[in-house]
Protein backbone atom coordinates (compact mmCIF):
# COMPACT_ATOMS: atom_id res chain seq x y z
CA UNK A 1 100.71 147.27 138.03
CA UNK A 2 101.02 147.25 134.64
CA UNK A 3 100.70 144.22 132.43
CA UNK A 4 103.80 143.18 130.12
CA UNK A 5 103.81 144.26 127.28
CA UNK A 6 102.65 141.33 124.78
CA UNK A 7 105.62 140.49 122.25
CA UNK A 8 104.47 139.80 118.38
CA UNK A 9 105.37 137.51 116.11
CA UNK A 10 109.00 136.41 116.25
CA UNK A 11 111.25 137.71 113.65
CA UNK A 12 114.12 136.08 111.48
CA UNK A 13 116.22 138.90 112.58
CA UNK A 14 115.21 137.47 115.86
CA UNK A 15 115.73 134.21 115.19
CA UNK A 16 119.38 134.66 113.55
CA UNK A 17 119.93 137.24 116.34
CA UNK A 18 119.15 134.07 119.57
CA UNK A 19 120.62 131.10 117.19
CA UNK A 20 124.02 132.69 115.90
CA UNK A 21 124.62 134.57 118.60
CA UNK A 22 126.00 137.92 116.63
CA UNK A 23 124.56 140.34 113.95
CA UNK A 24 125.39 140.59 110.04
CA UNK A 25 128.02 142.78 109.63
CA UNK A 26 129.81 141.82 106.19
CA UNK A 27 129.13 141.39 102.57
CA UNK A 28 130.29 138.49 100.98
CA UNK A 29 133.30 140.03 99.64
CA UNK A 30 134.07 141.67 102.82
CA UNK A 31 133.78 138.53 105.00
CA UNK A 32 136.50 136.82 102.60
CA UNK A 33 138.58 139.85 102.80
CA UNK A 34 138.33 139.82 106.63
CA UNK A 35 139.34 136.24 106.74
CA UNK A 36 142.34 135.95 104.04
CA UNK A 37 140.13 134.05 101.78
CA UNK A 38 139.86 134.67 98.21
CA UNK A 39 136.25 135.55 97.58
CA UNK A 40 136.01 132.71 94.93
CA UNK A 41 136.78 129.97 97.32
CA UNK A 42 134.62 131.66 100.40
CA UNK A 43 131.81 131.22 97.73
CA UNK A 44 132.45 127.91 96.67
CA UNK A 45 132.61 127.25 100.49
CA UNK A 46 129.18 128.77 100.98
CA UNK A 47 127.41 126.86 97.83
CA UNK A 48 128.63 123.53 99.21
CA UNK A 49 127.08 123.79 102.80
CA UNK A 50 123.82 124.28 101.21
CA UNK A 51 123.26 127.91 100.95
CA UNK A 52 121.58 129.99 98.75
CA UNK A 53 123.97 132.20 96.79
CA UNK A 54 123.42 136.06 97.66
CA UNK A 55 123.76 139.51 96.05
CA UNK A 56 127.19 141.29 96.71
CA UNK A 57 125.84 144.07 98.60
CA UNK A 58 123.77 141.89 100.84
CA UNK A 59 124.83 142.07 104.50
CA UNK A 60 124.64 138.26 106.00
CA UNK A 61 127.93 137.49 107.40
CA UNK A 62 128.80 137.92 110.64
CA UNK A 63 132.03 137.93 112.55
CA UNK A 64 131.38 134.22 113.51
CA UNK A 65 131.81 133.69 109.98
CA UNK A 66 135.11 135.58 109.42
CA UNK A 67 136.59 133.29 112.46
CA UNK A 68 134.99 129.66 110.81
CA UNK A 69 136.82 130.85 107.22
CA UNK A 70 139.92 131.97 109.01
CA UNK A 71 139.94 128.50 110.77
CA UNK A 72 139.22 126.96 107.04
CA UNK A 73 142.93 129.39 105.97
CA UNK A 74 144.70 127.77 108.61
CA UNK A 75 143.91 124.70 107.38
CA UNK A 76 144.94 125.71 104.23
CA UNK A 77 148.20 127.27 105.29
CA UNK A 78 149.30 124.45 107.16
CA UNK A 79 148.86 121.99 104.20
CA UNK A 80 146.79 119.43 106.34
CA UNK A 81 143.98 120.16 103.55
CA UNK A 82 143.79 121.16 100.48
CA UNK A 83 141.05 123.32 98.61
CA UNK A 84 139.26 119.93 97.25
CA UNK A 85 139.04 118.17 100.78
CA UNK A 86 137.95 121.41 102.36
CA UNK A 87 134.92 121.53 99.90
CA UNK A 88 134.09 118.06 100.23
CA UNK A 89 133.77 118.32 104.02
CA UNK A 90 132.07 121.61 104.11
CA UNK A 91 129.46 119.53 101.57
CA UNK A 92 129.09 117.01 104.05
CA UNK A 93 129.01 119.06 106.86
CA UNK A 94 126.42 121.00 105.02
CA UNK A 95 124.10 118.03 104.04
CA UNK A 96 124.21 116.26 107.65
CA UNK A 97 123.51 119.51 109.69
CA UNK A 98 120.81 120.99 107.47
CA UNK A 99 118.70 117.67 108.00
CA UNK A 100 119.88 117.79 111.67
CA UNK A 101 118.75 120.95 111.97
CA UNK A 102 115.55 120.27 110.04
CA UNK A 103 114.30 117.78 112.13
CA UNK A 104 115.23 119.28 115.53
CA UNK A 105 113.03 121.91 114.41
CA UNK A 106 110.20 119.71 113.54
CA UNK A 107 110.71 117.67 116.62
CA UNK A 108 110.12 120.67 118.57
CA UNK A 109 107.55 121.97 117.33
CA UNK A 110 105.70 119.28 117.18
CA UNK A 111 106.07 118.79 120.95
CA UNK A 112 105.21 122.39 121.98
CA UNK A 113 103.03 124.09 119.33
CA UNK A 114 98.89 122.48 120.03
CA UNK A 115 98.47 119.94 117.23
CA UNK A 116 95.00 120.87 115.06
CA UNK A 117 94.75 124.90 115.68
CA UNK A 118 96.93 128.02 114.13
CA UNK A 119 99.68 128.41 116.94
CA UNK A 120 99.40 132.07 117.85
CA UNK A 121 102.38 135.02 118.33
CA UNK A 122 102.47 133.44 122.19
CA UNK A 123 103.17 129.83 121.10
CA UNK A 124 106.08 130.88 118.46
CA UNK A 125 107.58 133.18 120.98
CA UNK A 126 106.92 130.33 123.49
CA UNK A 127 109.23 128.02 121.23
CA UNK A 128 111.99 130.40 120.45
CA UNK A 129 112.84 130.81 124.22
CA UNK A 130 112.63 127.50 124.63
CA UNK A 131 114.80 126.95 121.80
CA UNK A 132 117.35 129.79 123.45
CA UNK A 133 117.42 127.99 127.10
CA UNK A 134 118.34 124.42 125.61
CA UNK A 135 120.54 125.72 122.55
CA UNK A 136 123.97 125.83 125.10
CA UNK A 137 122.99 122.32 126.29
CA UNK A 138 122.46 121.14 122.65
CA UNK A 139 125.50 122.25 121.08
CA UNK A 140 128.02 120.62 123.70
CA UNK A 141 125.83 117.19 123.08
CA UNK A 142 125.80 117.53 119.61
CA UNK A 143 129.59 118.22 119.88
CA UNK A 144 129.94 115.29 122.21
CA UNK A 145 128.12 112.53 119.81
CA UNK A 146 130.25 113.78 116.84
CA UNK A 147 133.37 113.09 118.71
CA UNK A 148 132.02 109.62 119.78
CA UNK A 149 130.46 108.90 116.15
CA UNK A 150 134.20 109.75 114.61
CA UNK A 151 135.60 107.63 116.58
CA UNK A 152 132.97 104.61 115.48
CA UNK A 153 134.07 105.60 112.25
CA UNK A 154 136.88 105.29 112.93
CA UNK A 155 136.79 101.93 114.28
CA UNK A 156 135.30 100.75 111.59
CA UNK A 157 137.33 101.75 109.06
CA UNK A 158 140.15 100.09 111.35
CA UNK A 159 138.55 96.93 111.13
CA UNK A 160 138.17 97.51 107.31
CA UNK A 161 141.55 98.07 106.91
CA UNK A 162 142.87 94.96 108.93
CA UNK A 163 141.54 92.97 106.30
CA UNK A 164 142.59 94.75 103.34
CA UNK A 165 146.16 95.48 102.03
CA UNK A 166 144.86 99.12 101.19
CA UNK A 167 144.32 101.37 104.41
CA UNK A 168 141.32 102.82 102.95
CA UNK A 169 139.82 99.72 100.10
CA UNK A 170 137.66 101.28 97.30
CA UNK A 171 135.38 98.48 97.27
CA UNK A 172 134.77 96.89 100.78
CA UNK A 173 133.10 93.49 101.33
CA UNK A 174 129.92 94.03 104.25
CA UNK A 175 126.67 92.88 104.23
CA UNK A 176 123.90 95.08 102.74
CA UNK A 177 120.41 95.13 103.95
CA UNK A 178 116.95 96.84 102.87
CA UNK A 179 114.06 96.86 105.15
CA UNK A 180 110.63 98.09 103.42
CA UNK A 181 107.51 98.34 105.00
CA UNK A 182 104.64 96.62 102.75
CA UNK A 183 102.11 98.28 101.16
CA UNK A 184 103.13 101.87 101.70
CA UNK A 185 101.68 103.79 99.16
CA UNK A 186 98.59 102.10 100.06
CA UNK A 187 98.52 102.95 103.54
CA UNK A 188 99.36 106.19 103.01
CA UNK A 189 96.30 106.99 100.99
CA UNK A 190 94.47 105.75 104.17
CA UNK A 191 96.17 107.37 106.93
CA UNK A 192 95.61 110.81 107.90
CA UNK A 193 99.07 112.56 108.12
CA UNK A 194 99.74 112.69 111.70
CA UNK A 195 99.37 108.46 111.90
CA UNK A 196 101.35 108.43 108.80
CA UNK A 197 104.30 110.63 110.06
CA UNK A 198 103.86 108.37 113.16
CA UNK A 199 103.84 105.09 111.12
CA UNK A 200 107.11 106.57 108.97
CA UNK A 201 109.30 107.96 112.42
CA UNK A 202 108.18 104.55 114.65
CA UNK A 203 109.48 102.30 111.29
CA UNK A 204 112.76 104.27 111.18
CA UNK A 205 113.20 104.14 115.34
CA UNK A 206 112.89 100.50 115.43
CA UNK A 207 115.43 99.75 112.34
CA UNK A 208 117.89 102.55 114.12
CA UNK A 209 117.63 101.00 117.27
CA UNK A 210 118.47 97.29 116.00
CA UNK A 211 120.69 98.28 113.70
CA UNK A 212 123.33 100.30 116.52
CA UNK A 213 122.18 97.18 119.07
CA UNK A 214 124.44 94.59 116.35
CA UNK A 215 126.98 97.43 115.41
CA UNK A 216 126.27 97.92 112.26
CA UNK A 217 125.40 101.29 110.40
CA UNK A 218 122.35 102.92 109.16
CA UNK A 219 123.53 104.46 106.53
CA UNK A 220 120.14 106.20 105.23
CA UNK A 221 116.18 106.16 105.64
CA UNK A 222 114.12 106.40 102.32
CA UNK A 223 110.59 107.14 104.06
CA UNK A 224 108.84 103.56 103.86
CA UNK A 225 112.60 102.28 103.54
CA UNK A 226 115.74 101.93 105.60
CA UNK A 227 119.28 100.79 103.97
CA UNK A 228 122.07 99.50 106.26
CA UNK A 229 125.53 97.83 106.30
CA UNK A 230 127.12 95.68 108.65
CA UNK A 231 130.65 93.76 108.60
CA UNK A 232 129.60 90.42 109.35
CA UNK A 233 126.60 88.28 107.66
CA UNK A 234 126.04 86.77 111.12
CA UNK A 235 125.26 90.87 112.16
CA UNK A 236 123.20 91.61 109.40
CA UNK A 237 120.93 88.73 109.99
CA UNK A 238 120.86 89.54 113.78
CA UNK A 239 119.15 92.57 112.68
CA UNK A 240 116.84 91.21 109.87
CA UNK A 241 115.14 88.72 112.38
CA UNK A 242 114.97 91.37 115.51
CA UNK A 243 113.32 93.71 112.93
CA UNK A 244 110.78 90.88 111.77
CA UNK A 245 108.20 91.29 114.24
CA UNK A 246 105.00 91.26 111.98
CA UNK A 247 103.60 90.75 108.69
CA UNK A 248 104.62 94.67 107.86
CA UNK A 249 107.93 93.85 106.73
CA UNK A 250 109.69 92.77 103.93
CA UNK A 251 113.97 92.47 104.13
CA UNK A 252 116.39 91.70 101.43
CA UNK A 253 119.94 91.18 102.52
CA UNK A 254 123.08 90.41 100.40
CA UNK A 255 127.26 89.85 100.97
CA UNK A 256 129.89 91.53 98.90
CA UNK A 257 132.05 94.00 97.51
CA UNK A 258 130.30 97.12 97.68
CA UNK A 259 131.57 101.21 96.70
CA UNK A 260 131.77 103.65 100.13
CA UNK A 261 131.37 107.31 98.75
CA UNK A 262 130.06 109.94 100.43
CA UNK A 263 128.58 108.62 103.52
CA UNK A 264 126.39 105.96 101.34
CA UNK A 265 127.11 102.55 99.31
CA UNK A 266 126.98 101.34 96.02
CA UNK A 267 127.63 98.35 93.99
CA UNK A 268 125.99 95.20 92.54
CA UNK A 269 125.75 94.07 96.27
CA UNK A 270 123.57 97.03 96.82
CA UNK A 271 121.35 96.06 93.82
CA UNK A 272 121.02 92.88 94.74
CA UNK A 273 119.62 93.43 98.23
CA UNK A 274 117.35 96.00 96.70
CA UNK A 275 116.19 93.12 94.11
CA UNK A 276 116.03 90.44 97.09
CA UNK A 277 113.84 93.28 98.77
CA UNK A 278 111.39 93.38 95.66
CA UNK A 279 111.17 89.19 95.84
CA UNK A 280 110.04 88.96 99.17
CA UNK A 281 106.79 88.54 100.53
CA UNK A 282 105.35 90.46 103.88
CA UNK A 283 106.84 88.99 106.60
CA UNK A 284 110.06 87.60 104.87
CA UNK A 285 113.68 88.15 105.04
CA UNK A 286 115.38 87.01 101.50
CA UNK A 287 119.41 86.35 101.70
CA UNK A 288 121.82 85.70 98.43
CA UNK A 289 123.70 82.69 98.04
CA UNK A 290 126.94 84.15 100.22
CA UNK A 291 124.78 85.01 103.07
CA UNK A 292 122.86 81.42 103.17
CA UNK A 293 126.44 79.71 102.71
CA UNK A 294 128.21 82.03 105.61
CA UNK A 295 124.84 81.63 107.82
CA UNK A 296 124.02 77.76 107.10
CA UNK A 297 126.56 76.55 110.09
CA UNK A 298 124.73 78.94 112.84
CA UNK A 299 122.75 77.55 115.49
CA UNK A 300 120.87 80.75 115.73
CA UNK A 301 119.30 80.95 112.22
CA UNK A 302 117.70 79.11 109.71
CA UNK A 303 118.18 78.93 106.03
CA UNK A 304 115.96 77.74 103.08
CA UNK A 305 116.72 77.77 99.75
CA UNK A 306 113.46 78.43 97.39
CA UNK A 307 113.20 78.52 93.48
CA UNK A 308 115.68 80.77 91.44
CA UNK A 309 113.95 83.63 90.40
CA UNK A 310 114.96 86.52 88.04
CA UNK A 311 116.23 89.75 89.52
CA UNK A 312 116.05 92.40 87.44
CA UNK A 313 120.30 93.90 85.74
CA UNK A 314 120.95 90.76 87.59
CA UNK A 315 119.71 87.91 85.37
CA UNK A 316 118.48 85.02 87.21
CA UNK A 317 119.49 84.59 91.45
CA UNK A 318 119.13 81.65 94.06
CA UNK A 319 117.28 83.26 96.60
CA UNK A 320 117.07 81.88 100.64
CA UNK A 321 114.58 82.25 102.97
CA UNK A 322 116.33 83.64 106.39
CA UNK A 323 114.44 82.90 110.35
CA UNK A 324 115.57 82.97 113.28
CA UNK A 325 115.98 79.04 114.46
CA UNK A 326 112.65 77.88 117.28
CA UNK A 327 115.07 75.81 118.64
C-alpha cells in the first residue's frame, strides 16, 4: 500500500480557504455593490477594522463579506446607527479582534510547534488542522464571553449611572491603579527571550486574575505594566495588596474624576497614579490623599502618610504608604 502523499507547506489561500470558510469572489467595488453600500463607506468600513487598503481590481471579498456589510445597511436603514457609530464600532471591533487573534495564534503555536528548531511543512500543516478542528468550538466561546463581557459592561455602566444625573457621565469618579514590575529594562537585557516572554505573560496573568477576583477592570497591559480601574477605593486596594507578593512590584493608585474614551481612561487621576507609580519603591503600593482618607477607617488595610514629594505636571503631592493590616 501506498504511502500518503506528503502535503507541503500550507498556503494563505489555504489558510483563508479553512479560517473564512468561503473563497474571494468580489472586488472592492463589487462587494459594496452586492451589499447596497456605497463603495466610499464599505472602504471607510474596511480602513477602520485594521486592514490594509487594496487595489480595485484585487479579488479579496467574499460572499461572507457581502452578508456582514448588508447586516451593517440594515443597521443603517433602520436608523438604530448612524454612519459615525458604525465606524467607531467597526474600529473597535477591529482593534480588539486583531490582538485576539494575534495572540491565539501565538498561543498556539507556541504550544504545538518544538521550541529551538525550524518547524518543518509537517508541523505547520500539523497546526492548521488543529486550528480547523477547534475553530467551531472557538467561535461559539468567543461568542459566548462577548455576550457575558457586554453585559459586565453593562453593569457597570449601570452602577455608573446610579450615581450620576447623566446616564452616560463624561468624567466618572473610580479608582485608578498602575502596577510596574521593577527593573524591567534591566532584566530584560539579562533574560533570554523565552524567560522574558514568560516573565511578561506570568506578570500580566497574575494582575488579570486579581483584578476580575475584586470586579474591577483591566483596562490595558503595557508589557512590564498593567493599568486598571475599579469603582470603589476599598476594591482597588484589595487588588494592590493581593498583587504585592514580592519585592518585584511597584503600585501607584489614585481616586477621581477620570475621561472613559475608547475602551481606556484619561485624566489628571490617571497621571497621578502614573506619578505615584514613579515614587514608589520595589515592594510598595503609593495611594493619593482621597484613597488614604476613604481607606483610613478599614480594618483590612493600613495607611501611612510619608513626606510630600513633587510629582511631575502635578506640582508637589502627599503621598501614603498602602499594606494590608497583620492584624
Amino acid at each position: 500500500m501506498d504511502a500518503p502523499e506528503a502535503r507541503g507547506r500550507p498556503t494563505a489561500e489555504e489558510i483563508d480557504r479553512l479560517l473564512l470558510g468561503m473563497p474571494a469572489r468580489y472586488t472592492r467595488g463589487e462587494v459594496a455593490a452586492a451589499a447596497g453600500v456605497p463603495a466610499e463607506l464599505s472602504e471607510r468600513i474596511w480602513r477602520a477594522l485594521g486592514f490594509a487598503s487594496l487595489a480595485d481590481d484585487a479579488v479579496v471579498f467574499s460572499d461572507g463579506d457581502v452578508a456582514a456589510l448588508r447586516r451593517v445597511r440594515t443597521m443603517l436603514d433602520s436608523g438604530l446607527l448612524d454612519e459615525r457609530t458604525v465606524i467607531r464600532m467597526s474600529r473597535a471591533l477591529g482593534r480588539t479582534t486583531a490582538r485576539l487573534a494575534q495572540w491565539q495564534a501565538e498561543i498556539m503555536i507556541g504550544a504545538m510547534l518544538p521550541p529551538d528548531e525550524e518547524p518543518s511543512d509537517e508541523d505547520l500543516t500539523r497546526v492548521l488542522d488543529t486550528a480547523g478542528r477547534l475553530l467551531p468550538d472557538f467561535e461559539r466561546v468567543l461568542v459566548h464571553v462577548w455576550r457575558a463581557q457586554l453585559a459586565a459592561a453593562g453593569t457597570r455602566l449601570l452602577t455608573v449611572a446610579e450615581s450620576h444625573s447623566e446616564p452616560l457621565p463624561t468624567r466618572v469618579s473610580l479608582a485608578v491603579g498602575f502596577a510596574d514590575l521593577v527593573s524591567f529594562t534591566r532584566r530584560a537585557s539579562e533574560l533570554a527571550e523565552r524567560e522574558l516572554a514568560e516573565l511578561v505573560e506570568g506578570f500580566e496573568a497574575r494582575a488579570a486574575d486579581a483584578v476580575a477576583a475584586h470586579g474591577a477592570r483591566l483596562v490595558k497591559t503595557l508589557g512590564d505594566e498593567v493599568l486598571f480601574t475599579a469603582p470603589t477605593p476599598a476594591q482597588a486596594a484589595a487588588i494592590a495588596v493581593d498583587l504585592m507578593e514580592s519585592d518585584e512590584l511597584r503600585i501607584g493608585l489614585a481616586y477621581g474624576p477620570v475621561l472613559p474614551i475608547l475602551g481606556d481612561v484619561f485624566g489628571t487621576t490617571v497621571n497621578l497614579a502614573a506619578r505615584l507609580t514613579s515614587i514608589a519603591r520595589p515592594g510598595t503600593i503609593i495611594v493619593d490623599s482621597g484613597m488614604a482618607e476613604d481607606l483610613g477607617d478599614r480594618p483590612e488595610f493600613e495607611v501611612r502618610r510619608i513626606r510630600r514629594r513633587p510629582a511631575r505636571g502635578l506640582g508637589v503631592v502627599q503621598p501614603h504608604v498602602l499594606r494590608r493590616s497583620p492584624h
